[in-house]
PDB file of N, CA and C in Angstrom:
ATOM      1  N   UNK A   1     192.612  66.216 -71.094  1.00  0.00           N
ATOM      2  CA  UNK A   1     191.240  66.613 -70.899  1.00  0.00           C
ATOM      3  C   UNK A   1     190.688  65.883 -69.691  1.00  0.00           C
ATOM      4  N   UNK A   2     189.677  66.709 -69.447  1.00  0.00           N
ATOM      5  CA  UNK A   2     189.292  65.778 -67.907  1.00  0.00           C
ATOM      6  C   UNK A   2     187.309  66.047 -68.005  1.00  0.00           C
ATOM      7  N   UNK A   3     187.001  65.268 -68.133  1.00  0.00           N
ATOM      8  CA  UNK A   3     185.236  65.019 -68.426  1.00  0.00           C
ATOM      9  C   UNK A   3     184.700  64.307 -66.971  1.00  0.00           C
ATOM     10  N   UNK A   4     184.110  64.975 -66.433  1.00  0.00           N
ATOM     11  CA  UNK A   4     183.057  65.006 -65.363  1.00  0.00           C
ATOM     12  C   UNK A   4     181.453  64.928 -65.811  1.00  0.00           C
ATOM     13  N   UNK A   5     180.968  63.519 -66.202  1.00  0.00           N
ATOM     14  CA  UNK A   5     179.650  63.157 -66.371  1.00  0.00           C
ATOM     15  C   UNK A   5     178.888  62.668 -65.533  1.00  0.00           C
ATOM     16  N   UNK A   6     177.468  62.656 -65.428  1.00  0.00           N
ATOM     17  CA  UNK A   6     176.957  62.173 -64.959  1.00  0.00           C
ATOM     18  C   UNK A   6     175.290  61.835 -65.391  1.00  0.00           C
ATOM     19  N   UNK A   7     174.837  60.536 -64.853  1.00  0.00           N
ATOM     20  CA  UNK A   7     173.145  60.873 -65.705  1.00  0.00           C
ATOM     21  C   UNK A   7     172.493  61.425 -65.010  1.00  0.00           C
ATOM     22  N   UNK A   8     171.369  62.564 -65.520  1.00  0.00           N
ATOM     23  CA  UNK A   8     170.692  63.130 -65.239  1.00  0.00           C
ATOM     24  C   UNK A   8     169.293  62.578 -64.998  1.00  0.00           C
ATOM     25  N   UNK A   9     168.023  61.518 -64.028  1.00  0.00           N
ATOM     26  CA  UNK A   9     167.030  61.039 -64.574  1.00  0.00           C
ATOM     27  C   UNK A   9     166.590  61.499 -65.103  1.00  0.00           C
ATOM     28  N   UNK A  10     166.148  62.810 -64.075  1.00  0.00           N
ATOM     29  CA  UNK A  10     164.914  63.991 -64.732  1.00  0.00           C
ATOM     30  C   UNK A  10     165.011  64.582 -65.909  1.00  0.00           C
ATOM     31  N   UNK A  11     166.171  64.872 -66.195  1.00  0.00           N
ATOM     32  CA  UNK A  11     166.454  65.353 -67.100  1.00  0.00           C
ATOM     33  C   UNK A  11     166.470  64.003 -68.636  1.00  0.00           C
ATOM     34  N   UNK A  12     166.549  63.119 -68.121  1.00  0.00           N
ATOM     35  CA  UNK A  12     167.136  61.845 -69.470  1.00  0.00           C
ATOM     36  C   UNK A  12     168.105  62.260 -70.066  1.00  0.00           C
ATOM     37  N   UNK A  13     169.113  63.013 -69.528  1.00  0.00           N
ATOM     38  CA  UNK A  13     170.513  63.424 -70.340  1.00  0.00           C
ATOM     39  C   UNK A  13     171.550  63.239 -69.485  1.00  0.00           C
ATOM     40  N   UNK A  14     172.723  62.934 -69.620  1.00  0.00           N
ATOM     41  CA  UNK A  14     173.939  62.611 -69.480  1.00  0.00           C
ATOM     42  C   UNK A  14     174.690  64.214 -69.246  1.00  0.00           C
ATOM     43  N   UNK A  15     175.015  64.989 -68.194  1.00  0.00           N
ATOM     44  CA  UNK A  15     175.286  66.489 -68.320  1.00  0.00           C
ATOM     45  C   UNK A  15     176.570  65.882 -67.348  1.00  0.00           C
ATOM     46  N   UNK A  16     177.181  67.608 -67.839  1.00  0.00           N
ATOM     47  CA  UNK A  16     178.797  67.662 -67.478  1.00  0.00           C
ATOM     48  C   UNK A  16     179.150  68.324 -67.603  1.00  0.00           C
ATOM     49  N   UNK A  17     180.532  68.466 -67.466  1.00  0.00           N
ATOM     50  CA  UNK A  17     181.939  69.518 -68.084  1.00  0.00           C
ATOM     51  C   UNK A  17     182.803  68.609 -68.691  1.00  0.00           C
ATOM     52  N   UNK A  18     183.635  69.395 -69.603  1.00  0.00           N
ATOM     53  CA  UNK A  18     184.284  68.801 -69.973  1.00  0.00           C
ATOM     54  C   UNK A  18     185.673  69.989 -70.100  1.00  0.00           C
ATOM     55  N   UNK A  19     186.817  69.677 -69.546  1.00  0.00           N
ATOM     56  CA  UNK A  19     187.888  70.276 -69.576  1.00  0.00           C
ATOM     57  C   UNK A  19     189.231  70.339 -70.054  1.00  0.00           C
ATOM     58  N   UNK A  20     190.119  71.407 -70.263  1.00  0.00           N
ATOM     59  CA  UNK A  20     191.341  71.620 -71.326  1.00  0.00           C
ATOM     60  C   UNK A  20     192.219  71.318 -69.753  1.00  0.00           C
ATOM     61  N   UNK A  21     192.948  70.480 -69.728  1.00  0.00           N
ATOM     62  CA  UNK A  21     194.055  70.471 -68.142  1.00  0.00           C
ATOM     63  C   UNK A  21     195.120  70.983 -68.763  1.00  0.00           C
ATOM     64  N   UNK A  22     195.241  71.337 -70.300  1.00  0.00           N
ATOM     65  CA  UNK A  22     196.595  71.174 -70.474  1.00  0.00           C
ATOM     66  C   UNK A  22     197.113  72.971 -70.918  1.00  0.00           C
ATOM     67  N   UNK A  23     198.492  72.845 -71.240  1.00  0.00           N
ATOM     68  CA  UNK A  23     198.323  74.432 -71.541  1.00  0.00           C
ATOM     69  C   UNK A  23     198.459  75.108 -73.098  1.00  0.00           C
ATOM     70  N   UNK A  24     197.790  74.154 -74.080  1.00  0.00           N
ATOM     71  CA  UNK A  24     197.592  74.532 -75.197  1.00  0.00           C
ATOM     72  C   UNK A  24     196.061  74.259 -75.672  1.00  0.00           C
ATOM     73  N   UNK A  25     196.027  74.835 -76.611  1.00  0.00           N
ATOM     74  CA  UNK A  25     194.333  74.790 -76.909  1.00  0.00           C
ATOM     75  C   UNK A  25     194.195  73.307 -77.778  1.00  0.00           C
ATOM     76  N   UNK A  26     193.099  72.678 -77.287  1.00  0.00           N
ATOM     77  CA  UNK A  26     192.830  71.540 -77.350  1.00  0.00           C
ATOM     78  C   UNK A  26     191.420  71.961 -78.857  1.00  0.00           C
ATOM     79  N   UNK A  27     191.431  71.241 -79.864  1.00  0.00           N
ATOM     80  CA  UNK A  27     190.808  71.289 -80.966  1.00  0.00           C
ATOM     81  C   UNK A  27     189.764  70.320 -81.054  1.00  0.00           C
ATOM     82  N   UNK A  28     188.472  71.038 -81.153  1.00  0.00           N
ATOM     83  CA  UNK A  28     187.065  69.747 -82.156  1.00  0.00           C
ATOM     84  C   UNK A  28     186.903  68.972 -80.800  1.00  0.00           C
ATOM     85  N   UNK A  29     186.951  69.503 -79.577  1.00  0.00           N
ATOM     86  CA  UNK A  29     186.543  68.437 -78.369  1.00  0.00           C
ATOM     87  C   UNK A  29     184.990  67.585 -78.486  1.00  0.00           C
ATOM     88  N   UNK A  30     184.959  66.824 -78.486  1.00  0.00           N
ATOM     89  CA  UNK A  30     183.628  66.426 -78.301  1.00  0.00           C
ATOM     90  C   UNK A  30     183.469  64.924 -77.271  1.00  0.00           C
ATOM     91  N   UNK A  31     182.503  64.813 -76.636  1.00  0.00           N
ATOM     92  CA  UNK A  31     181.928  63.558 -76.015  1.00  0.00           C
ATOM     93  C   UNK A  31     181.060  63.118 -76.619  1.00  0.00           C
ATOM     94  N   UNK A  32     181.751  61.956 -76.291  1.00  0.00           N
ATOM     95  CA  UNK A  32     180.479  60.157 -76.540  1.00  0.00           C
ATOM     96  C   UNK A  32     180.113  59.715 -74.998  1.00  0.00           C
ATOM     97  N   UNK A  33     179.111  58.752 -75.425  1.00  0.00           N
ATOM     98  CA  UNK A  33     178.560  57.724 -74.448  1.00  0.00           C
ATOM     99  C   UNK A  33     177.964  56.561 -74.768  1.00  0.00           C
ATOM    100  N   UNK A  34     178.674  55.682 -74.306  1.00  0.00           N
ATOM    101  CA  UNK A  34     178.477  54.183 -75.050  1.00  0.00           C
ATOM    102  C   UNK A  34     177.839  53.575 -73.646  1.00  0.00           C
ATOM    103  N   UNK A  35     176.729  53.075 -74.293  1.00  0.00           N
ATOM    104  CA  UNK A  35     175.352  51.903 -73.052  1.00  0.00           C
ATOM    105  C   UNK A  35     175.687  50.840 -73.046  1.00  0.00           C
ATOM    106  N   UNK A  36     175.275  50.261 -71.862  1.00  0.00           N
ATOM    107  CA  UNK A  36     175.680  48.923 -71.873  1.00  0.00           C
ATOM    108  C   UNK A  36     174.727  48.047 -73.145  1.00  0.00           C
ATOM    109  N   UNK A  37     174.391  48.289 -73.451  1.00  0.00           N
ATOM    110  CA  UNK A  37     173.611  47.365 -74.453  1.00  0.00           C
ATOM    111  C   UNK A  37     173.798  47.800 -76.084  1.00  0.00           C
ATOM    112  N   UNK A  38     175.019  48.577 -76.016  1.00  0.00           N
ATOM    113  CA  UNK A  38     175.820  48.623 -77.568  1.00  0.00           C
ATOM    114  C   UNK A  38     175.031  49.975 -77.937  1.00  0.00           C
ATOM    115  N   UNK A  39     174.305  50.674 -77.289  1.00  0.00           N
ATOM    116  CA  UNK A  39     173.914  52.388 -78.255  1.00  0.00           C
ATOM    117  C   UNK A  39     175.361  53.049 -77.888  1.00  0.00           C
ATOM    118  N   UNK A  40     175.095  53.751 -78.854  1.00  0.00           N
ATOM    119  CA  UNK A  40     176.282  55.226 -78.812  1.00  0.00           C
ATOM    120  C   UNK A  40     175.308  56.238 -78.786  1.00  0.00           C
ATOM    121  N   UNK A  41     176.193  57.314 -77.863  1.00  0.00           N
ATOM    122  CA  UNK A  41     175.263  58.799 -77.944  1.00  0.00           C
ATOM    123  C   UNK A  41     176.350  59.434 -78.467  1.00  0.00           C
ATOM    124  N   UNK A  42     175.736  60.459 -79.197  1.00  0.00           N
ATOM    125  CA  UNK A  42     176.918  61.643 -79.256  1.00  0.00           C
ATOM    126  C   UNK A  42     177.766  61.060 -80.695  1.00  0.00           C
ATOM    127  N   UNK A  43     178.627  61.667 -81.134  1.00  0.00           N
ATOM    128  CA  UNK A  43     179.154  62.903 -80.186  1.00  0.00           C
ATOM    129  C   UNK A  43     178.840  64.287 -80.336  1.00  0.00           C
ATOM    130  N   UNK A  44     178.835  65.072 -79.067  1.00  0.00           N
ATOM    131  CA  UNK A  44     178.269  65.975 -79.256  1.00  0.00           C
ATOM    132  C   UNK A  44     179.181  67.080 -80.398  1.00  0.00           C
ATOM    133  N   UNK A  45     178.535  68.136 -80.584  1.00  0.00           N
ATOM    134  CA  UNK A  45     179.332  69.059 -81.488  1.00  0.00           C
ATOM    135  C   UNK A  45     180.610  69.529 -81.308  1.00  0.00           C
ATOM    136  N   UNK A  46     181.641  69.622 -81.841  1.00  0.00           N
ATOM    137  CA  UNK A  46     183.096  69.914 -81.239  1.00  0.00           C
ATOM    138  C   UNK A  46     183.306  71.007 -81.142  1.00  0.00           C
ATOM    139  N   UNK A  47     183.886  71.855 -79.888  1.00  0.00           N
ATOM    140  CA  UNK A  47     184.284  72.748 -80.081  1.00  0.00           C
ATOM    141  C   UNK A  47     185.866  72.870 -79.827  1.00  0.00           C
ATOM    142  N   UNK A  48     186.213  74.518 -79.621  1.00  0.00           N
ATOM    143  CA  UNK A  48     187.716  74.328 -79.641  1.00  0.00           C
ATOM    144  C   UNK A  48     188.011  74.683 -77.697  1.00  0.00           C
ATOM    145  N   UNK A  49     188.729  74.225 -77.370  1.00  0.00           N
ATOM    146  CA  UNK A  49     188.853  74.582 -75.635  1.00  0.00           C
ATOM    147  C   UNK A  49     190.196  75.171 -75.313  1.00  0.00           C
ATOM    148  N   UNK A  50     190.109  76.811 -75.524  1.00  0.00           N
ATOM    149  CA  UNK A  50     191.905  77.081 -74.767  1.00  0.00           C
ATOM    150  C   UNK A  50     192.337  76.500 -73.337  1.00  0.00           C
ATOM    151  N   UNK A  51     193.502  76.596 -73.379  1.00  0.00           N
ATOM    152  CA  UNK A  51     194.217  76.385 -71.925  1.00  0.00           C
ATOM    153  C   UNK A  51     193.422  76.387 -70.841  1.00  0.00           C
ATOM    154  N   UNK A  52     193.172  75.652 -70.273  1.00  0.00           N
ATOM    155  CA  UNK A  52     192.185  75.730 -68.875  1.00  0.00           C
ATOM    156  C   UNK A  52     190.967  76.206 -69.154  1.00  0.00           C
ATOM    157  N   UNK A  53     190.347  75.945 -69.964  1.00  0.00           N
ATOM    158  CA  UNK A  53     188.888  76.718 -70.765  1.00  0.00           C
ATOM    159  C   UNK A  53     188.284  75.115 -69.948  1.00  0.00           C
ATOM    160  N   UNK A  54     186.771  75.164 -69.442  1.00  0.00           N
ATOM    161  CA  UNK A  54     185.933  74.378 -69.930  1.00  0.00           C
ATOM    162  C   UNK A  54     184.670  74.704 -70.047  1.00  0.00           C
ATOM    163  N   UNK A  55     183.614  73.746 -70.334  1.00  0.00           N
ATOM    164  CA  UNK A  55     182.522  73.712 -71.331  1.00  0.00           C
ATOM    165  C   UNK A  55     181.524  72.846 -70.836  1.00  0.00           C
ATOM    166  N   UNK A  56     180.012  73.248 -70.979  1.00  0.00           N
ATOM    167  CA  UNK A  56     178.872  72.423 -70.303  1.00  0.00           C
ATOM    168  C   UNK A  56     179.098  71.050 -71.260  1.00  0.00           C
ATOM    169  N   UNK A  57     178.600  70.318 -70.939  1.00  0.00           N
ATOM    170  CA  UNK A  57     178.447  69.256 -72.356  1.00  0.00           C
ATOM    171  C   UNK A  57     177.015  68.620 -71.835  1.00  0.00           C
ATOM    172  N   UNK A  58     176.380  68.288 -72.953  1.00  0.00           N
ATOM    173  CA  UNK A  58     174.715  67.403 -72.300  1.00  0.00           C
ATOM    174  C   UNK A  58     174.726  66.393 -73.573  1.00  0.00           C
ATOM    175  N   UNK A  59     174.311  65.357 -73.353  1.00  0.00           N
ATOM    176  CA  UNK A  59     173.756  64.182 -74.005  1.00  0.00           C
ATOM    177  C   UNK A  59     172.778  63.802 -73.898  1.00  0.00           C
ATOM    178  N   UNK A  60     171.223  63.909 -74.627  1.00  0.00           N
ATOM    179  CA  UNK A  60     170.292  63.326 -74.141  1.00  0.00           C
ATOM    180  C   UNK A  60     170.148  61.552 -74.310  1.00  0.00           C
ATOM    181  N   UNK A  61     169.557  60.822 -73.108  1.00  0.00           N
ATOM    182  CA  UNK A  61     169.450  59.447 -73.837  1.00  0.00           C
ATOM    183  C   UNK A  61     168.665  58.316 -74.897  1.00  0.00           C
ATOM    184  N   UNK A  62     167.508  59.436 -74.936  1.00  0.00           N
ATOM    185  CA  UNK A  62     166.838  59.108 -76.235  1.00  0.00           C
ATOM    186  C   UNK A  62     165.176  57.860 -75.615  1.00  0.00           C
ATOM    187  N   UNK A  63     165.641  57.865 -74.047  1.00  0.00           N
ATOM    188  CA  UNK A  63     164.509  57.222 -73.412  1.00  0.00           C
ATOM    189  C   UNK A  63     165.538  55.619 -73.530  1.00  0.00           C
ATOM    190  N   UNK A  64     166.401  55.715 -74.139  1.00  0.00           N
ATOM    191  CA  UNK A  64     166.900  54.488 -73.684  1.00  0.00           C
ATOM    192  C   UNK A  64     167.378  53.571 -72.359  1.00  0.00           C
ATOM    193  N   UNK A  65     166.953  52.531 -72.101  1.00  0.00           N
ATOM    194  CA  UNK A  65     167.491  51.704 -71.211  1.00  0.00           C
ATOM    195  C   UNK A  65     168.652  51.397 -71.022  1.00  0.00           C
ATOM    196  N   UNK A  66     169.212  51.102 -69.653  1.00  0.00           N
ATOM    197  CA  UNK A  66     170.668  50.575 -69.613  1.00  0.00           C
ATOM    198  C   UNK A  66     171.030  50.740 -67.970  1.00  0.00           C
ATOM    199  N   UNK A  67     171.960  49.884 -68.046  1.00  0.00           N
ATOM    200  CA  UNK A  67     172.276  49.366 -66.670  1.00  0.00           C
ATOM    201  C   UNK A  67     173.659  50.100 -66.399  1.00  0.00           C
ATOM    202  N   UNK A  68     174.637  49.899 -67.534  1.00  0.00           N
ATOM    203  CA  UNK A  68     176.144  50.906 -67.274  1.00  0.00           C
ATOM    204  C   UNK A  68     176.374  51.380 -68.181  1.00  0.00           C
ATOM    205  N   UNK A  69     176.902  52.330 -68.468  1.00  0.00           N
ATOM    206  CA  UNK A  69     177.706  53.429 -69.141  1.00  0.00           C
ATOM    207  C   UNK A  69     178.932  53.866 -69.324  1.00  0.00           C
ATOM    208  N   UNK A  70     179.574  53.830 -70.217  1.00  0.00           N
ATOM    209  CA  UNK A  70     180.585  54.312 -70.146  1.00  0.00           C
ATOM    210  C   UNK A  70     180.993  55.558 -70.535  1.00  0.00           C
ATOM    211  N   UNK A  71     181.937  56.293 -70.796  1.00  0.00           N
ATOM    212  CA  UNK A  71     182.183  57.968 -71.465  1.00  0.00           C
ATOM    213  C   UNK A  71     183.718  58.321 -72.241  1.00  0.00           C
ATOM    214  N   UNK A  72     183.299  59.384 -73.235  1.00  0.00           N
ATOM    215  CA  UNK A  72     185.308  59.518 -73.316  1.00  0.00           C
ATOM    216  C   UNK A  72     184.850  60.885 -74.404  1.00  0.00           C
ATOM    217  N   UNK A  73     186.109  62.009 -73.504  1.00  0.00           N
ATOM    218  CA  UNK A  73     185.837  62.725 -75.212  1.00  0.00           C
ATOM    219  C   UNK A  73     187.356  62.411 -75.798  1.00  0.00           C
ATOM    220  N   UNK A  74     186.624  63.255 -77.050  1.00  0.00           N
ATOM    221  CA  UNK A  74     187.608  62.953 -77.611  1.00  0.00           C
ATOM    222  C   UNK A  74     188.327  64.435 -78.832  1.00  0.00           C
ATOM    223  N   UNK A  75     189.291  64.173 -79.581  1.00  0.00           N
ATOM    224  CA  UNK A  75     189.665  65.696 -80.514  1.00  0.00           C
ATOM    225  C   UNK A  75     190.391  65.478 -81.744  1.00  0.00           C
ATOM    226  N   UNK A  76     190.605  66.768 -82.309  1.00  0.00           N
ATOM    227  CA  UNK A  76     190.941  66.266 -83.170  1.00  0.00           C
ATOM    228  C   UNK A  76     192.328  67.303 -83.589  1.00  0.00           C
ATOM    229  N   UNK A  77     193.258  66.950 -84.463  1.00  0.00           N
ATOM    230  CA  UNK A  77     194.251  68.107 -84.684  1.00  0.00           C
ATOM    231  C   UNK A  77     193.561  69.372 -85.112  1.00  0.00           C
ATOM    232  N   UNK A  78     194.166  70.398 -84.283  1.00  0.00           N
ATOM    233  CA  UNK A  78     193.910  71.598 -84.752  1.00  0.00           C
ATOM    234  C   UNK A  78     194.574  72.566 -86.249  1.00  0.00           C
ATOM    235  N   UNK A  79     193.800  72.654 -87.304  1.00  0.00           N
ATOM    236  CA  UNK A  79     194.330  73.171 -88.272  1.00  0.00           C
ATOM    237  C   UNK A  79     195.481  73.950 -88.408  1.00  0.00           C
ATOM    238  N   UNK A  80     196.522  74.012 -88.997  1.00  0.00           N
ATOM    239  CA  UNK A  80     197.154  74.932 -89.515  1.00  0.00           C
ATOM    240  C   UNK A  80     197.039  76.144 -89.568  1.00  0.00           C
ATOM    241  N   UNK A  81     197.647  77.019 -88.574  1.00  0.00           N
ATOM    242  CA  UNK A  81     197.014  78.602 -88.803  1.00  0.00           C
ATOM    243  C   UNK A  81     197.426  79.455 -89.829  1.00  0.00           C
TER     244      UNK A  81
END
């Protein structure tokens, strides 16, 4: 997966993409965002991402403060068909 974030001021949200690099469908994707001062955002709702599929992703920050940021999504096994 490959996640392209960034903060938004105006917005107070954390917006992006977030992408499948690989060539099977990637399951329950979702992003976090961890502040420098120990909040977590997210994660946002998971969805499923086929092969080269990607997806807006937004995080709002809740008006919180912070100096750095970090990011990661993350997934989960895809069910049994």
């Amino acid at each position: 997966m490959r996640l392209t974030l960034s903060f938004d001021e105006a917005q107070g949200a954390f917006t992006g993409t977030v992408e499948n690099t690989t060539e099977a469908t990637i399951c329950n994707v979702r992003v976090e965002v961890h502040l420098s001062h120990g909040t977590e955002l997210g994660p946002t709702d998971g969805l499923d991402l086929a092969a080269g599929e990607s997806a807006a992703t937004r995080l709002p920050s809740g008006g919180a403060s912070f100096e750095r940021w970090t990011a990661h999504p993350e997934s989960s096994r895809c069910a049994a068909g």
